[in-house]
Protein backbone atom coordinates (compact mmCIF):
# COMPACT_ATOMS: atom_id res chain seq x y z
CA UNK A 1 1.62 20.06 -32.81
CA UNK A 2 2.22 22.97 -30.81
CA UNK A 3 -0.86 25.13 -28.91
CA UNK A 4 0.06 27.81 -31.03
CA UNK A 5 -0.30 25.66 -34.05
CA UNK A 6 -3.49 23.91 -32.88
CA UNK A 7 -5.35 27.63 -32.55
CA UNK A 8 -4.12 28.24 -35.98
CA UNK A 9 -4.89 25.43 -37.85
CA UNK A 10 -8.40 25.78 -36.01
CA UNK A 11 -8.97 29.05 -36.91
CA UNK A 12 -8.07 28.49 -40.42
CA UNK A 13 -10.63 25.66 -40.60
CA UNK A 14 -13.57 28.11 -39.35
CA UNK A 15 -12.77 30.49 -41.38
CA UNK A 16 -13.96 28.99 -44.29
CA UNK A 17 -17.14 28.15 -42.91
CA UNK A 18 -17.82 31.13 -41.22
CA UNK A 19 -21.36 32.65 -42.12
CA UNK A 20 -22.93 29.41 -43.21
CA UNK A 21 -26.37 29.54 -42.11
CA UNK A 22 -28.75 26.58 -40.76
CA UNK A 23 -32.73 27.38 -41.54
CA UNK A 24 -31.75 31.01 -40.72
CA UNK A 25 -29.62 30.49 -37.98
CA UNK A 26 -25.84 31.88 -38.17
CA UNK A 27 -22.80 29.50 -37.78
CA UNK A 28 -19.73 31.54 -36.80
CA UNK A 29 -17.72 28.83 -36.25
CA UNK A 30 -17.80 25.01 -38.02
CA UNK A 31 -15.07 21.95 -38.11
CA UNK A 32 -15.21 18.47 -37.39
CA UNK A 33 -15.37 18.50 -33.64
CA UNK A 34 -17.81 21.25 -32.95
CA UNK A 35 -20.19 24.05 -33.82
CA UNK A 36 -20.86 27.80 -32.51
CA UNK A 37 -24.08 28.85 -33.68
CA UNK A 38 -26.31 31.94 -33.02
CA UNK A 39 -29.87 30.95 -30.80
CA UNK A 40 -32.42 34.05 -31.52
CA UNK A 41 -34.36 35.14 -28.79
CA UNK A 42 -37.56 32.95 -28.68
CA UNK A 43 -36.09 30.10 -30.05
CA UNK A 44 -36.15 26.84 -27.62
CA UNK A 45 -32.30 25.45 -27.40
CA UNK A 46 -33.80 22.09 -26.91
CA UNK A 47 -36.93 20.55 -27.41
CA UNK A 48 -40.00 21.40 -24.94
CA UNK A 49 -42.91 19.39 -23.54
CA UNK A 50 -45.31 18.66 -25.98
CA UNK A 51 -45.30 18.75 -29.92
CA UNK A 52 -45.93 22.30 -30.06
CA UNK A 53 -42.99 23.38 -28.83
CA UNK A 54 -40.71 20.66 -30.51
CA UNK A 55 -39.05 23.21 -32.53
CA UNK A 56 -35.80 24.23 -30.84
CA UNK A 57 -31.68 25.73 -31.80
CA UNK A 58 -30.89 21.91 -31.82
CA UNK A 59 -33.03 20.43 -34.33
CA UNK A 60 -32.33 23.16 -36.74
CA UNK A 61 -28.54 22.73 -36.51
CA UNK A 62 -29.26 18.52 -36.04
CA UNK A 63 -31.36 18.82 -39.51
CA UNK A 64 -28.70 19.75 -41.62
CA UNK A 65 -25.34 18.41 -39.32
CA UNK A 66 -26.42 15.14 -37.93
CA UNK A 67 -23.95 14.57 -35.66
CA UNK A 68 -24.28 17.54 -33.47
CA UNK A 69 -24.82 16.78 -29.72
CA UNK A 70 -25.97 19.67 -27.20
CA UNK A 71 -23.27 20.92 -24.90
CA UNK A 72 -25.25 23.64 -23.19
CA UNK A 73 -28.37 25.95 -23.55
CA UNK A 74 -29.56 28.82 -23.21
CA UNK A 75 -32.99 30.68 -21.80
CA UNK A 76 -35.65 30.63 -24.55
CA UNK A 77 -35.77 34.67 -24.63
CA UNK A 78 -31.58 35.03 -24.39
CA UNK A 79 -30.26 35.31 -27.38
CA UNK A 80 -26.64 34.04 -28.48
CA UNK A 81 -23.68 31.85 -28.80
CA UNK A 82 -24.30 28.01 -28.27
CA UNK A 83 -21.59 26.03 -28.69
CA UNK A 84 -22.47 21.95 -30.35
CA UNK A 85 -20.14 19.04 -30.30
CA UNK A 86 -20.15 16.66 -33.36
CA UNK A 87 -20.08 13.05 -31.68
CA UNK A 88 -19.88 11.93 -28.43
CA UNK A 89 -16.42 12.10 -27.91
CA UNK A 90 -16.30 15.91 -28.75
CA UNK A 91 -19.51 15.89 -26.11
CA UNK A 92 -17.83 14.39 -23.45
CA UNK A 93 -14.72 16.67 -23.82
CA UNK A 94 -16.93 20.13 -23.76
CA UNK A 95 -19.18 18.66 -21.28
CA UNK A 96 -16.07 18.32 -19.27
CA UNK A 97 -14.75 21.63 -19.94
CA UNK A 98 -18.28 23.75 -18.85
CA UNK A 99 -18.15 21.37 -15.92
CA UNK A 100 -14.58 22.47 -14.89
CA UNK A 101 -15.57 26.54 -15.54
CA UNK A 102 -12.38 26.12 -18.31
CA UNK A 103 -14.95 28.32 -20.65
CA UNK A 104 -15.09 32.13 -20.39
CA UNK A 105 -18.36 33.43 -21.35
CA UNK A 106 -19.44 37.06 -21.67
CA UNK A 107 -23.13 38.39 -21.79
CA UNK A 108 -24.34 41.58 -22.84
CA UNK A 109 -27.37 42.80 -20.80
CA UNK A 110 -29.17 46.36 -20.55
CA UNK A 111 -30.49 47.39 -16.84
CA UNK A 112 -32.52 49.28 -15.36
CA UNK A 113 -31.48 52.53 -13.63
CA UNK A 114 -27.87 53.39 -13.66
CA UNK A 115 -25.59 50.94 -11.83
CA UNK A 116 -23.09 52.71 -9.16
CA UNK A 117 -20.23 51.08 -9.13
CA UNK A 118 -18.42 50.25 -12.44
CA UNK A 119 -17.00 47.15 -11.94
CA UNK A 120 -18.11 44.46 -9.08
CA UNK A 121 -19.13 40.80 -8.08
CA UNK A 122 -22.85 39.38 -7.41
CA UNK A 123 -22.12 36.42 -5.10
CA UNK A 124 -25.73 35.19 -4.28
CA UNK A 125 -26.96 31.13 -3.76
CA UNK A 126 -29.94 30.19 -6.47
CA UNK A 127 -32.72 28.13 -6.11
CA UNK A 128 -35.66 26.85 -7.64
CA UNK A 129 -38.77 28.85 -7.00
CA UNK A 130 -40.81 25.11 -6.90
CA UNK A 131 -44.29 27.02 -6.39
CA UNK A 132 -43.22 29.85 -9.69
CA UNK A 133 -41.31 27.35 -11.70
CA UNK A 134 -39.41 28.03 -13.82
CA UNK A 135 -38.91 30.60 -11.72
CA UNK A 136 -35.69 31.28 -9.54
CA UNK A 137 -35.09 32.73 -6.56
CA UNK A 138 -32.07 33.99 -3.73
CA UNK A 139 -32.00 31.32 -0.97
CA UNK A 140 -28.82 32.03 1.78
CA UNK A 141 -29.44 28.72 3.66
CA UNK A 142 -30.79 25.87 0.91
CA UNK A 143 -29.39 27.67 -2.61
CA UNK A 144 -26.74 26.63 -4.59
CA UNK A 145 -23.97 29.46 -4.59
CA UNK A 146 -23.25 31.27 -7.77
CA UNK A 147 -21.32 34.13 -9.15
CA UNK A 148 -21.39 36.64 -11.62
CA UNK A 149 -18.70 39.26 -12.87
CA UNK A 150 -20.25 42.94 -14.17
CA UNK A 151 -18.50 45.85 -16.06
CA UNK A 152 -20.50 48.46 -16.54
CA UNK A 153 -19.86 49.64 -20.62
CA UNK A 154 -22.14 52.84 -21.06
CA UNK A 155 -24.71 54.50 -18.85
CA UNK A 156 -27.45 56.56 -20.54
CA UNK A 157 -29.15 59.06 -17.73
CA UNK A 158 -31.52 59.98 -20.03
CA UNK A 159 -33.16 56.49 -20.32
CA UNK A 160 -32.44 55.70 -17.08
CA UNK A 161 -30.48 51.99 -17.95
CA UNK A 162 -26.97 50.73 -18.04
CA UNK A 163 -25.31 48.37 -20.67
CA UNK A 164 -23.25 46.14 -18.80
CA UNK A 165 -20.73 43.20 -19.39
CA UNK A 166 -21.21 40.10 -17.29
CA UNK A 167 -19.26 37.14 -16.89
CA UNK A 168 -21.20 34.23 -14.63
CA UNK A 169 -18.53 31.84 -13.66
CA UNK A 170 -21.25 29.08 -11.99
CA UNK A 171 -24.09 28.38 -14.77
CA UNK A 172 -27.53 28.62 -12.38
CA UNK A 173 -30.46 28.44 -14.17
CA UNK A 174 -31.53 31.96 -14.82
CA UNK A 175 -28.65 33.06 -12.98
CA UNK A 176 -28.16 36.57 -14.66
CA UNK A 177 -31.57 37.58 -14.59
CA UNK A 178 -32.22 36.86 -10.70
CA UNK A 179 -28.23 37.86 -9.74
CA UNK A 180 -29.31 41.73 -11.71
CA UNK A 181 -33.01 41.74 -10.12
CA UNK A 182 -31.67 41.11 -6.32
CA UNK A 183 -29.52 44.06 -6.85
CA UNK A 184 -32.46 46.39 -7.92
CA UNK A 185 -31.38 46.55 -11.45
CA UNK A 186 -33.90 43.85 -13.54
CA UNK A 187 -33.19 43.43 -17.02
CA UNK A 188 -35.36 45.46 -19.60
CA UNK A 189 -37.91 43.12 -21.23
CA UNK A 190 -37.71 40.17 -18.31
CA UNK A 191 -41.42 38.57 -18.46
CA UNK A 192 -40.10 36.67 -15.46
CA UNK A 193 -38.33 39.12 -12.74
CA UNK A 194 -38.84 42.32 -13.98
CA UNK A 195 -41.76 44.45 -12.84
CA UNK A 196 -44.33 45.31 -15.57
CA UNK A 197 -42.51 49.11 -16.62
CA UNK A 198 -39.04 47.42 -17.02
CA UNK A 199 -40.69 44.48 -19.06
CA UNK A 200 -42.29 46.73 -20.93
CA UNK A 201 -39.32 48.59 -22.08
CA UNK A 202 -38.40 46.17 -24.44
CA UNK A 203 -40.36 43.75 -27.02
CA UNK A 204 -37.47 40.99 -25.95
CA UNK A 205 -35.19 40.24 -23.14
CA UNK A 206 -31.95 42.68 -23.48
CA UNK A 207 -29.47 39.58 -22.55
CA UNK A 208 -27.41 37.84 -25.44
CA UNK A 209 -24.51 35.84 -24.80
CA UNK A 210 -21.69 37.84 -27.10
CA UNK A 211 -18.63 35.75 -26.29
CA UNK A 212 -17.30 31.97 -25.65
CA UNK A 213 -13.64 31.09 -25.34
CA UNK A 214 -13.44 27.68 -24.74
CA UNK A 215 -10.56 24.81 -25.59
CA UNK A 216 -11.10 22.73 -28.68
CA UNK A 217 -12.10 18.74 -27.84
CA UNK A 218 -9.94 17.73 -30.58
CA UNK A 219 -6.75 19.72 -29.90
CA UNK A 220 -6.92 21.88 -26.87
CA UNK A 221 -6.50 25.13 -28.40
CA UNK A 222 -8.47 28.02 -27.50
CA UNK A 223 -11.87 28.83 -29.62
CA UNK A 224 -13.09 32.22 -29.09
CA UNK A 225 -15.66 33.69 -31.16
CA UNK A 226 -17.50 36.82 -30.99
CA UNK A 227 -21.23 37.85 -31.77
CA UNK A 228 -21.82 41.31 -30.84
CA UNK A 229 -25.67 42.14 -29.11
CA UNK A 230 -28.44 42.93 -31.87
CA UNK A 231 -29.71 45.39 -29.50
């Protein structure tokens, strides 16, 4: 079978389980090698400490589709596309494939103030804040380096924010949120990094994850699916 044919037989296979639903949560895209669900914001991806905060993205999807194995996660107040392999094999492959950066993913955030340039690079090295954890923080000497991609999409001067496209190609913890509040432009709603009048903008953290493109673990053809930003 052919790429070409691979991406089409895949896509014909979603299709007819696109929109299914798991205790409330959107599947956009089901077969028998992997899952693309929709986390809300304030949903865990994956179990917490302690029973009170055992409900999580992968025991909804696990309750209904057994065989679903986490991939990847997400922050608790990011919304968006989570990708979910069905068996270990289908883990191992999209394990692989985060691991190698072979997956494009696209956030859409809203900033504070009105970003200058409209395209650019954030190339700073992420660390754990150990005395704020979770916390994050810029370290030039000890951090790990990271990168993110921005396009700016809109600017509105009469709120004073930007909507902006990002594309991190390392996967820091937090990565987004500290990369946009080192360059004086915190994310609206951020109860970590944002100072109180930004936070306060917004009842939720204005960061979903709109976009994944990723190869299949079955055939190799490219996924891509789409969930535009509920905000």
């Amino acid at each position: 079978m052919t790429d070409a044919m691979a991406h089409a037989a895949i896509d014909n296979a979603a299709a007819s389980m696109a929109h299914a639903a798991v205790d409330d949560v959107p599947i956009l895209y089901l077969d028998r090698h992997c899952i693309v669900a929709i986390k809300p914001a304030g949903l865990l991806s994956v179990p917490g400490r302690g029973p009170q905060n055992g409900d999580c993205l992968a025991r909804r999807i696990q309750s209904r589709l057994d065989d679903a194995l986490v991939v990847h996660r997400l922050d608790m107040a990011t919304s968006g596309l989570i990708v979910f392999a069905r068996g270990i094999d289908a883990q191992r492959r999209l394990s692989t494939s985060f691991e190698r950066r072979d997956v494009d993913k696209r956030y859409v955030a809203v900033v504070a103030g009105r970003l200058a340039d409209d395209a650019g690079a954030i190339e700073l090295p992420l660390i754990a804040d150990w005395p704020n954890r979770p916390k994050q923080k810029i370290d030039e000497q000890h951090g790990k380096a990271a990168l993110t991609h921005f396009r700016v999409l809109a600017r509105d001067p009469g709120c004073d924010t930007t909507r902006v496209e990002l594309r991190p190609v390392s996967g820091r913890s937090h990565q987004l949120r500290v990369h946009l509040q080192a360059i004086g432009h915190p994310i609206l709603g951020d109860a970590l990094y944002a100072p109180p009048a930004v936070r306060e903008r917004a009842t939720r953290l204005l960061l979903h994850a709109a976009a994944l493109r990723f190869p299949h673990p079955a055939t190799g053809g490219r996924v891509e699916v789409e969930s535009p930003a509920p905000f």
